[in-house]
PDB file of N, CA and C in Angstrom:
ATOM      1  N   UNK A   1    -101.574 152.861 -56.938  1.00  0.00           N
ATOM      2  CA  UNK A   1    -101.132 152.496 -58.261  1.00  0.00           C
ATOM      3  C   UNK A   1    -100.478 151.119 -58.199  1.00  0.00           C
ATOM      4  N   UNK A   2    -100.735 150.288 -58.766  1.00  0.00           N
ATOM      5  CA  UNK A   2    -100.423 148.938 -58.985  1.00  0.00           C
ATOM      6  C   UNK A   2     -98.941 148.687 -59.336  1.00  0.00           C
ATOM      7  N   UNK A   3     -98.149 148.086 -58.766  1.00  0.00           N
ATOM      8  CA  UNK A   3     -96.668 148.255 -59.134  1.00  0.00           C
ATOM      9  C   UNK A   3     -95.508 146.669 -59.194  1.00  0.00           C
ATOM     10  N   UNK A   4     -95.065 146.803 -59.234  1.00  0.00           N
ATOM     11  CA  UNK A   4     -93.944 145.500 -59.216  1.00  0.00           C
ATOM     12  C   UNK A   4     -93.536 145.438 -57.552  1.00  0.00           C
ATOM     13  N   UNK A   5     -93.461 144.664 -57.009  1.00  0.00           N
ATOM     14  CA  UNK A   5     -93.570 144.449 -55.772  1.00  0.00           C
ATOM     15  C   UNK A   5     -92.677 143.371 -55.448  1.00  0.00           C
ATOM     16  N   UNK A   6     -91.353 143.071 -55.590  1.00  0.00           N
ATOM     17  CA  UNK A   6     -90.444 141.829 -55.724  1.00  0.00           C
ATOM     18  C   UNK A   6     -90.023 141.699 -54.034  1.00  0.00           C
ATOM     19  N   UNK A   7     -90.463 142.415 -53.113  1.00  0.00           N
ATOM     20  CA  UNK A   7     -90.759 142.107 -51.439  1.00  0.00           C
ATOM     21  C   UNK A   7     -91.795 141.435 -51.063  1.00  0.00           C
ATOM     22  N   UNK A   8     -92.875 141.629 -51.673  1.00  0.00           N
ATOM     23  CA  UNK A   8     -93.816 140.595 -51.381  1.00  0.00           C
ATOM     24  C   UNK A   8     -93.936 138.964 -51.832  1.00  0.00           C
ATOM     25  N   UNK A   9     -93.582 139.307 -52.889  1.00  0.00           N
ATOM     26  CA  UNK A   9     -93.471 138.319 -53.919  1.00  0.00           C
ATOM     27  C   UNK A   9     -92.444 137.205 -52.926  1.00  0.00           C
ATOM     28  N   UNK A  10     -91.681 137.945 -52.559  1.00  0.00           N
ATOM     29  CA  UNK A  10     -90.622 136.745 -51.696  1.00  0.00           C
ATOM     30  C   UNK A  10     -91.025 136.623 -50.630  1.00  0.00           C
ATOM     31  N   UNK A  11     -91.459 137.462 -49.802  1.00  0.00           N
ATOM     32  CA  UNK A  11     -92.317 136.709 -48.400  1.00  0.00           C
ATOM     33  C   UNK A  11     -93.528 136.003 -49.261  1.00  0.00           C
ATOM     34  N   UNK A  12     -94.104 135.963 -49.884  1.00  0.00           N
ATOM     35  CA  UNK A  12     -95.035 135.424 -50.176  1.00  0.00           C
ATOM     36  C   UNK A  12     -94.830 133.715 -50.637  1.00  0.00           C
ATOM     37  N   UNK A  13     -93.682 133.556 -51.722  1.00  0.00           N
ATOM     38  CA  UNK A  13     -92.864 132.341 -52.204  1.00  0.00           C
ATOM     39  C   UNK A  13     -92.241 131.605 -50.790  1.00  0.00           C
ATOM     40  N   UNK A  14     -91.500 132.585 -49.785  1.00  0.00           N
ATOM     41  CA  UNK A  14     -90.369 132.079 -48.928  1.00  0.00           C
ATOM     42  C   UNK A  14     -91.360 131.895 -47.578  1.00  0.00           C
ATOM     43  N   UNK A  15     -92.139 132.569 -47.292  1.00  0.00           N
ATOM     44  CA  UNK A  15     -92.378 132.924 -45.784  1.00  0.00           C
ATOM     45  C   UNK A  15     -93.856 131.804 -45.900  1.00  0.00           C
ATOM     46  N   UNK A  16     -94.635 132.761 -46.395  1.00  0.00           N
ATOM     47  CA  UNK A  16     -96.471 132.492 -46.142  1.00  0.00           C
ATOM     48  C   UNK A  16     -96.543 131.339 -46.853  1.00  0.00           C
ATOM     49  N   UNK A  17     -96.251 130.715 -48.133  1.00  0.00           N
ATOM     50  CA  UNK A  17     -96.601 130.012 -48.697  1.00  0.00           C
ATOM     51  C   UNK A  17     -95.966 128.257 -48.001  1.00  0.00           C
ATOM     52  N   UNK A  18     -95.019 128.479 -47.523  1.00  0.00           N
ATOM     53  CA  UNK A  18     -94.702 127.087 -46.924  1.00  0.00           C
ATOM     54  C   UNK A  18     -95.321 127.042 -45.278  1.00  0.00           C
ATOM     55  N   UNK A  19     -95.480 128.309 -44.242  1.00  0.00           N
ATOM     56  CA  UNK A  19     -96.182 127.551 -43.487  1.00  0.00           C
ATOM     57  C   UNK A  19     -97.672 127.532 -43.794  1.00  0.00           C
ATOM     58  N   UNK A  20     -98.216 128.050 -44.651  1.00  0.00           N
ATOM     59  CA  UNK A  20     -99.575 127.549 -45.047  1.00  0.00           C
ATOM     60  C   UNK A  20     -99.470 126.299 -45.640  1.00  0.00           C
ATOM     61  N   UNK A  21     -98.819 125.839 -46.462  1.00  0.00           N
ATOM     62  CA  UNK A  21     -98.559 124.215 -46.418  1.00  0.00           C
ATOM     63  C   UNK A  21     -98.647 123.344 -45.367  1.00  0.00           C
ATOM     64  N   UNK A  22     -97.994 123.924 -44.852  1.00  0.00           N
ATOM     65  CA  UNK A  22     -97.151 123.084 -43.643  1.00  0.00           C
ATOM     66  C   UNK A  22     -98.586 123.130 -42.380  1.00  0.00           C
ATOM     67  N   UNK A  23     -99.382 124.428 -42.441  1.00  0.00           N
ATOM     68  CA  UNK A  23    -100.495 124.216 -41.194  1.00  0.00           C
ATOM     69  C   UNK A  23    -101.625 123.243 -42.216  1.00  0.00           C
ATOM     70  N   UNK A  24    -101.933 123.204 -43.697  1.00  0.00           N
ATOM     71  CA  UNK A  24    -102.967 122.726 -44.190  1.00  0.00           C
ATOM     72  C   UNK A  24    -102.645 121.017 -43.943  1.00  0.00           C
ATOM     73  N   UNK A  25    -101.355 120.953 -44.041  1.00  0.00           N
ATOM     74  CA  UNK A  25    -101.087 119.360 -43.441  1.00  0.00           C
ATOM     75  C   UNK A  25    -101.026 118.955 -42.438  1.00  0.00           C
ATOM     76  N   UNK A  26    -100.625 119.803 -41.203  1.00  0.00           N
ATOM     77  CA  UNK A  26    -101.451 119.256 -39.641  1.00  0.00           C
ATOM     78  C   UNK A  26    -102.956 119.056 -39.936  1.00  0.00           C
ATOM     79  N   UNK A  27    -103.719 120.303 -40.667  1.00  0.00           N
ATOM     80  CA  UNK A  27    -104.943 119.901 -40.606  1.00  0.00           C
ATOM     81  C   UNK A  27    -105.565 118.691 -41.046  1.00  0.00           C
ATOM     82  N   UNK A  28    -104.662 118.300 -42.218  1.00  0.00           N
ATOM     83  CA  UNK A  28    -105.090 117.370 -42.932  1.00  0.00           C
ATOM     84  C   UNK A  28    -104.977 115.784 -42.091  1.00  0.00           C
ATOM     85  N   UNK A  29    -103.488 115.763 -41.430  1.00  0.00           N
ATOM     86  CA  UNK A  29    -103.011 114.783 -40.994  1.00  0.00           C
ATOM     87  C   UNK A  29    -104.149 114.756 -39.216  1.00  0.00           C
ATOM     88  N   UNK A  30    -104.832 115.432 -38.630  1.00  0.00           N
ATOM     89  CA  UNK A  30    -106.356 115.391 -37.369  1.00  0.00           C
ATOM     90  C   UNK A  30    -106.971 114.953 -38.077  1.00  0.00           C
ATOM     91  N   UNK A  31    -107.462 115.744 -39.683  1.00  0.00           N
ATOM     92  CA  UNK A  31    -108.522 115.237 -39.874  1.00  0.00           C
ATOM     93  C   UNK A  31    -108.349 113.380 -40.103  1.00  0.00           C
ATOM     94  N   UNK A  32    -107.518 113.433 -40.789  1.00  0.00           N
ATOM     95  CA  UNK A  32    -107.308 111.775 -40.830  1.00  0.00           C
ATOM     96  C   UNK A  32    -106.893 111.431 -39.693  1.00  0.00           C
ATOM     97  N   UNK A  33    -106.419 111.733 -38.821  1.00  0.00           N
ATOM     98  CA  UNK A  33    -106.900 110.606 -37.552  1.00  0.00           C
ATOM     99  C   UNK A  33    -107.883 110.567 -36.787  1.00  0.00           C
ATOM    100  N   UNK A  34    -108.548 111.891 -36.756  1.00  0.00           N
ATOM    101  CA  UNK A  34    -109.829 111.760 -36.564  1.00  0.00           C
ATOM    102  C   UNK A  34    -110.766 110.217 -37.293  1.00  0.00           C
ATOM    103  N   UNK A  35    -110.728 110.366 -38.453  1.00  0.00           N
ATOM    104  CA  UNK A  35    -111.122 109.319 -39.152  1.00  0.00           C
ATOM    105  C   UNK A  35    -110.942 107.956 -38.589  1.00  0.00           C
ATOM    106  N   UNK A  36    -109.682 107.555 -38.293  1.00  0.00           N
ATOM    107  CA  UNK A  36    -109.392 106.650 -37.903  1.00  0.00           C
ATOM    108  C   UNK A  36    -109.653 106.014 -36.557  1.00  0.00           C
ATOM    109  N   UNK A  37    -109.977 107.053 -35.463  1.00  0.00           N
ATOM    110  CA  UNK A  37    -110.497 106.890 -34.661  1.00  0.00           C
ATOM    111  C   UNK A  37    -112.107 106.908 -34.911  1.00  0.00           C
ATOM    112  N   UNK A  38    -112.857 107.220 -35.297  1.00  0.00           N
ATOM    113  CA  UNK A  38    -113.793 107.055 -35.466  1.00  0.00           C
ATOM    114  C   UNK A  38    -114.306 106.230 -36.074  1.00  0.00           C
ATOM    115  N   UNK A  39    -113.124 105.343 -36.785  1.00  0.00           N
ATOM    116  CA  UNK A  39    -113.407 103.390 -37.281  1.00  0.00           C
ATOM    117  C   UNK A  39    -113.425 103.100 -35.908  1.00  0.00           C
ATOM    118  N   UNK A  40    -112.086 103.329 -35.212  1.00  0.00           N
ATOM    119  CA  UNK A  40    -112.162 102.642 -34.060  1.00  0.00           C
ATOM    120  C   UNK A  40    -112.899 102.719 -32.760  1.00  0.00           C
ATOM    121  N   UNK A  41    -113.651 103.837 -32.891  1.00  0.00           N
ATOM    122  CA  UNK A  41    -114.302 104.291 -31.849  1.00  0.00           C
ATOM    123  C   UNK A  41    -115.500 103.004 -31.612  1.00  0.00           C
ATOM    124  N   UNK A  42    -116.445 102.838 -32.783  1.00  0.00           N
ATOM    125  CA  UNK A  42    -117.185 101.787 -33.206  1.00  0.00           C
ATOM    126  C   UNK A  42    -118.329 102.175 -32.407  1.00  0.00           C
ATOM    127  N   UNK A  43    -118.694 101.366 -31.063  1.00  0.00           N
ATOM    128  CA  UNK A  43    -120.094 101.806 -30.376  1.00  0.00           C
ATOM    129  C   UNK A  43    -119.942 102.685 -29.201  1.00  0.00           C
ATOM    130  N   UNK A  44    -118.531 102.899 -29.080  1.00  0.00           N
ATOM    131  CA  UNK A  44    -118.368 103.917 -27.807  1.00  0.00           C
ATOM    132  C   UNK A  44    -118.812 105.098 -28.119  1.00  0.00           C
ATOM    133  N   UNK A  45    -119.842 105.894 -27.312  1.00  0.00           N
ATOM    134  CA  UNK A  45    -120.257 107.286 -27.772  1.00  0.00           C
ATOM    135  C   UNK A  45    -119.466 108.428 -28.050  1.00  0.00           C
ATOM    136  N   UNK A  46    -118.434 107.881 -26.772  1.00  0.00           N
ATOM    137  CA  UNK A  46    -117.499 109.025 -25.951  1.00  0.00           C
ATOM    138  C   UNK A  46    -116.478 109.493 -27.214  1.00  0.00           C
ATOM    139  N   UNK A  47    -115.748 108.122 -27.251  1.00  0.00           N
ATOM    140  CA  UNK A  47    -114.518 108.328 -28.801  1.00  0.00           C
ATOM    141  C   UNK A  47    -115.066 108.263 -30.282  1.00  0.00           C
ATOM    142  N   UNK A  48    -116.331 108.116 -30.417  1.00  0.00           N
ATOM    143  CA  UNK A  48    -116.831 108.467 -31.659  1.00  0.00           C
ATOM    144  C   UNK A  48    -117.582 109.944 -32.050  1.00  0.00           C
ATOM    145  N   UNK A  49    -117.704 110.668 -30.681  1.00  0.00           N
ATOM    146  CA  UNK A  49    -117.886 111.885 -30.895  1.00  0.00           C
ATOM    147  C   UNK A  49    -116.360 112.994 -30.724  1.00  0.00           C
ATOM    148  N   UNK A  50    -115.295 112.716 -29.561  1.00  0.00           N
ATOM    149  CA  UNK A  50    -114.330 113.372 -29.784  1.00  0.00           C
ATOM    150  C   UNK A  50    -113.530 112.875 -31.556  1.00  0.00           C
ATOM    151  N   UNK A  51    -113.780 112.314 -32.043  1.00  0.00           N
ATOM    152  CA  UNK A  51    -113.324 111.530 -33.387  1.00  0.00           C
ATOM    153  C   UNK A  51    -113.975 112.446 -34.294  1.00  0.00           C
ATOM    154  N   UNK A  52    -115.235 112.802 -34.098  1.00  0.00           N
ATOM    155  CA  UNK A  52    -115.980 113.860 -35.092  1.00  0.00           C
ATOM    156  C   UNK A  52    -115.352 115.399 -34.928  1.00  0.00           C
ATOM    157  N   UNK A  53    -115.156 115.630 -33.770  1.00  0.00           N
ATOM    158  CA  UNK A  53    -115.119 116.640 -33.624  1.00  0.00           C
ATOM    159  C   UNK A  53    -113.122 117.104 -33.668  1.00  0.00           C
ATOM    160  N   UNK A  54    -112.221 115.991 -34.094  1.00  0.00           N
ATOM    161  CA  UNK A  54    -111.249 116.320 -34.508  1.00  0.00           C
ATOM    162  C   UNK A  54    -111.228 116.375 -36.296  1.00  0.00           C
ATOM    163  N   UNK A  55    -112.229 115.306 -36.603  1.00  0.00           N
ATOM    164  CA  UNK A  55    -112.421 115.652 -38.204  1.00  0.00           C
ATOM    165  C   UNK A  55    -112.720 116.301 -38.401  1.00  0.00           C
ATOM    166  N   UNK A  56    -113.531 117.782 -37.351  1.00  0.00           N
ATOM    167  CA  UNK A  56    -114.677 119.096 -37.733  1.00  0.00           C
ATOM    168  C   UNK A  56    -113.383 120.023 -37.885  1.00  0.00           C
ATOM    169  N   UNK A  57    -112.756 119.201 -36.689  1.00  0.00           N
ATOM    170  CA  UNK A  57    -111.301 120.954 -36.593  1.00  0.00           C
ATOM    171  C   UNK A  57    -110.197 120.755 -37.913  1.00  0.00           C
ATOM    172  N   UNK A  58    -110.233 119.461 -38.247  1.00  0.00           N
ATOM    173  CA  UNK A  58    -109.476 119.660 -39.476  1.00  0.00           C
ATOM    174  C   UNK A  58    -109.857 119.636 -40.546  1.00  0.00           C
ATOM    175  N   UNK A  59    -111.156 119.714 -40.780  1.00  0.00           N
ATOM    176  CA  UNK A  59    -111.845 120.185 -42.017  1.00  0.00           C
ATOM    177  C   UNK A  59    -112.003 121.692 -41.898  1.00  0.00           C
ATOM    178  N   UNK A  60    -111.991 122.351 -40.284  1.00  0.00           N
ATOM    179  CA  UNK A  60    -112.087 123.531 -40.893  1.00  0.00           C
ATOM    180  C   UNK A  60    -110.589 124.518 -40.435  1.00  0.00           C
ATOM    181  N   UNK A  61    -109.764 124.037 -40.415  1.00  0.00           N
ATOM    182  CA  UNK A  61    -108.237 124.169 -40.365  1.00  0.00           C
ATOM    183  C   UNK A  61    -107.755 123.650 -42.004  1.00  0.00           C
ATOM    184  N   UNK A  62    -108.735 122.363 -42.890  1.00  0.00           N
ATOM    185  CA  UNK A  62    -107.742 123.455 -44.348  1.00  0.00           C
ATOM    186  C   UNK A  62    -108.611 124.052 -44.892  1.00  0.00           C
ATOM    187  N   UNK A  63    -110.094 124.342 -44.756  1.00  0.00           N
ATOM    188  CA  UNK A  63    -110.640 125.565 -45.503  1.00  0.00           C
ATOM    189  C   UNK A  63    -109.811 126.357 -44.850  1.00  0.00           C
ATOM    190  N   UNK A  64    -109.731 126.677 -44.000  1.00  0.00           N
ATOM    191  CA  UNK A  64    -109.015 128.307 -43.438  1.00  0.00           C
ATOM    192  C   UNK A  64    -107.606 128.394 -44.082  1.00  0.00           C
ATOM    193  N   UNK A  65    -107.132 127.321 -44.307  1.00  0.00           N
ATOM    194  CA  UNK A  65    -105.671 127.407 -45.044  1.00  0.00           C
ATOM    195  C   UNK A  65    -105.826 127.868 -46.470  1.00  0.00           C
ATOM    196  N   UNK A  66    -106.919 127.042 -47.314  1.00  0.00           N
ATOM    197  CA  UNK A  66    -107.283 127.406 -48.502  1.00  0.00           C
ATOM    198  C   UNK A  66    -107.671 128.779 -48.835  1.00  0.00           C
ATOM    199  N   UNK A  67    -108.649 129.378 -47.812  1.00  0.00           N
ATOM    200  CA  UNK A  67    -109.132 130.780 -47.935  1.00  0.00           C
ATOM    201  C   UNK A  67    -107.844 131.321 -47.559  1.00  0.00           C
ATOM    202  N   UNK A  68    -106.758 131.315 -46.808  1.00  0.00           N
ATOM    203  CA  UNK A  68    -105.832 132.364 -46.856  1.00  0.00           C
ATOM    204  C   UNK A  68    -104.875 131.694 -47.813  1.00  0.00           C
ATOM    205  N   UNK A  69    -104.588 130.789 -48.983  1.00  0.00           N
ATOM    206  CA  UNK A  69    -104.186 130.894 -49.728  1.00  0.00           C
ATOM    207  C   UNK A  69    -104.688 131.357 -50.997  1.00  0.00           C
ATOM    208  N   UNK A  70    -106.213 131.854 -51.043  1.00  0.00           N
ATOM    209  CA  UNK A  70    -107.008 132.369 -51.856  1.00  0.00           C
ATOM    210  C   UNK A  70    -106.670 134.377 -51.453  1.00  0.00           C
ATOM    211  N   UNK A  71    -106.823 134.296 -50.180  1.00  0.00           N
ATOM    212  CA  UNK A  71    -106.847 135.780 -49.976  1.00  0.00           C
ATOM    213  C   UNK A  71    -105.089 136.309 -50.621  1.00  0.00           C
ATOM    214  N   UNK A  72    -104.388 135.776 -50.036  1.00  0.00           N
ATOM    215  CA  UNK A  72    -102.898 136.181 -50.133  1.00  0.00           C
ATOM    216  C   UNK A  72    -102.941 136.084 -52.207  1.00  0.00           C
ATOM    217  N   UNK A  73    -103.087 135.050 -52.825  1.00  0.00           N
ATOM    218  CA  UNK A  73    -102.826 135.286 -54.139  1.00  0.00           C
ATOM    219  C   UNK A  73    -104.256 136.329 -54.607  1.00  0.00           C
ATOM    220  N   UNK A  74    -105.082 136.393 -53.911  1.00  0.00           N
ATOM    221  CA  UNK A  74    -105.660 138.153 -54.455  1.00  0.00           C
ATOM    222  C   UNK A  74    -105.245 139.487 -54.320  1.00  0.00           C
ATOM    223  N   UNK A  75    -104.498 139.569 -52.756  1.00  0.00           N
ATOM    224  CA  UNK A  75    -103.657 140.653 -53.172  1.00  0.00           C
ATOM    225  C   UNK A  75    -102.397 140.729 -54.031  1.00  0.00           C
ATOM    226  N   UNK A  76    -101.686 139.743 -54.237  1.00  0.00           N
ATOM    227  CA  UNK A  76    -100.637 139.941 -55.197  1.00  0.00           C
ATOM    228  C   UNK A  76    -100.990 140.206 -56.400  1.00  0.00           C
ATOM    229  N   UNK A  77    -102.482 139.643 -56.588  1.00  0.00           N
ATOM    230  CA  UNK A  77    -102.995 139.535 -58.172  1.00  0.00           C
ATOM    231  C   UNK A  77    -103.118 141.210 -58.210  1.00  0.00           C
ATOM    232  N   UNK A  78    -103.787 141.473 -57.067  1.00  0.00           N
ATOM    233  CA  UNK A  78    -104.144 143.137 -57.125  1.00  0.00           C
ATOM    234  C   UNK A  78    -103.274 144.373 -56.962  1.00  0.00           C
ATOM    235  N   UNK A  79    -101.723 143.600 -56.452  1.00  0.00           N
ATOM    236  CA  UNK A  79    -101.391 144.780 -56.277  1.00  0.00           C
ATOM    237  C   UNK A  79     -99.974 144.503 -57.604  1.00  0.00           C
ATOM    238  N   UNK A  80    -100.131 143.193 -58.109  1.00  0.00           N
ATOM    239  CA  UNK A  80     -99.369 143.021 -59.405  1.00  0.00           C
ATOM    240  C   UNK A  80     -98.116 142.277 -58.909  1.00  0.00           C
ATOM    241  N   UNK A  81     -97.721 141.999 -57.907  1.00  0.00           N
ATOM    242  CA  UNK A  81     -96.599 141.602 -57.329  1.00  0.00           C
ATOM    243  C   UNK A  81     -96.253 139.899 -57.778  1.00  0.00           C
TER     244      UNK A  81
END
């Protein structure tokens, strides 16, 4: 039964919701240096592929942040909290 839930609601506001911030901006802040190395990498193979492959991990470090900020506001939606 769907109920008022003012425990979740506060781990959810206090706890989950700031370090999911807080990991979607490491991700964000690889993926942009990834980037940046990969201006600078230029014709070197070596640092223009580790350069891709830090932009791969932080592109998919904030989908994963996004999907668990998608999953977490579906259960609150669902359980009403």
């Amino acid at each position: 039964m769907p109920g008022n839930f003012p425990l979740l609601e506060s781990i959810r506001t206090v706890i989950i919701m700031p370090v999911v911030g807080f990991m979607f901006a490491i991700a964000l802040v690889a993926f942009v240096w990834g980037m940046m190395e990969f201006v600078k990498g230029g014709a070197n193979e070596k640092k223009v592929e580790e350069a891709k492959n830090k932009m791969l991990y932080g592109l998919g470090g904030m989908a994963l942040m996004a999907s668990a900020v998608g999953m977490v506001n579906l259960i609150c939606a669902t359980l009403q909290c």
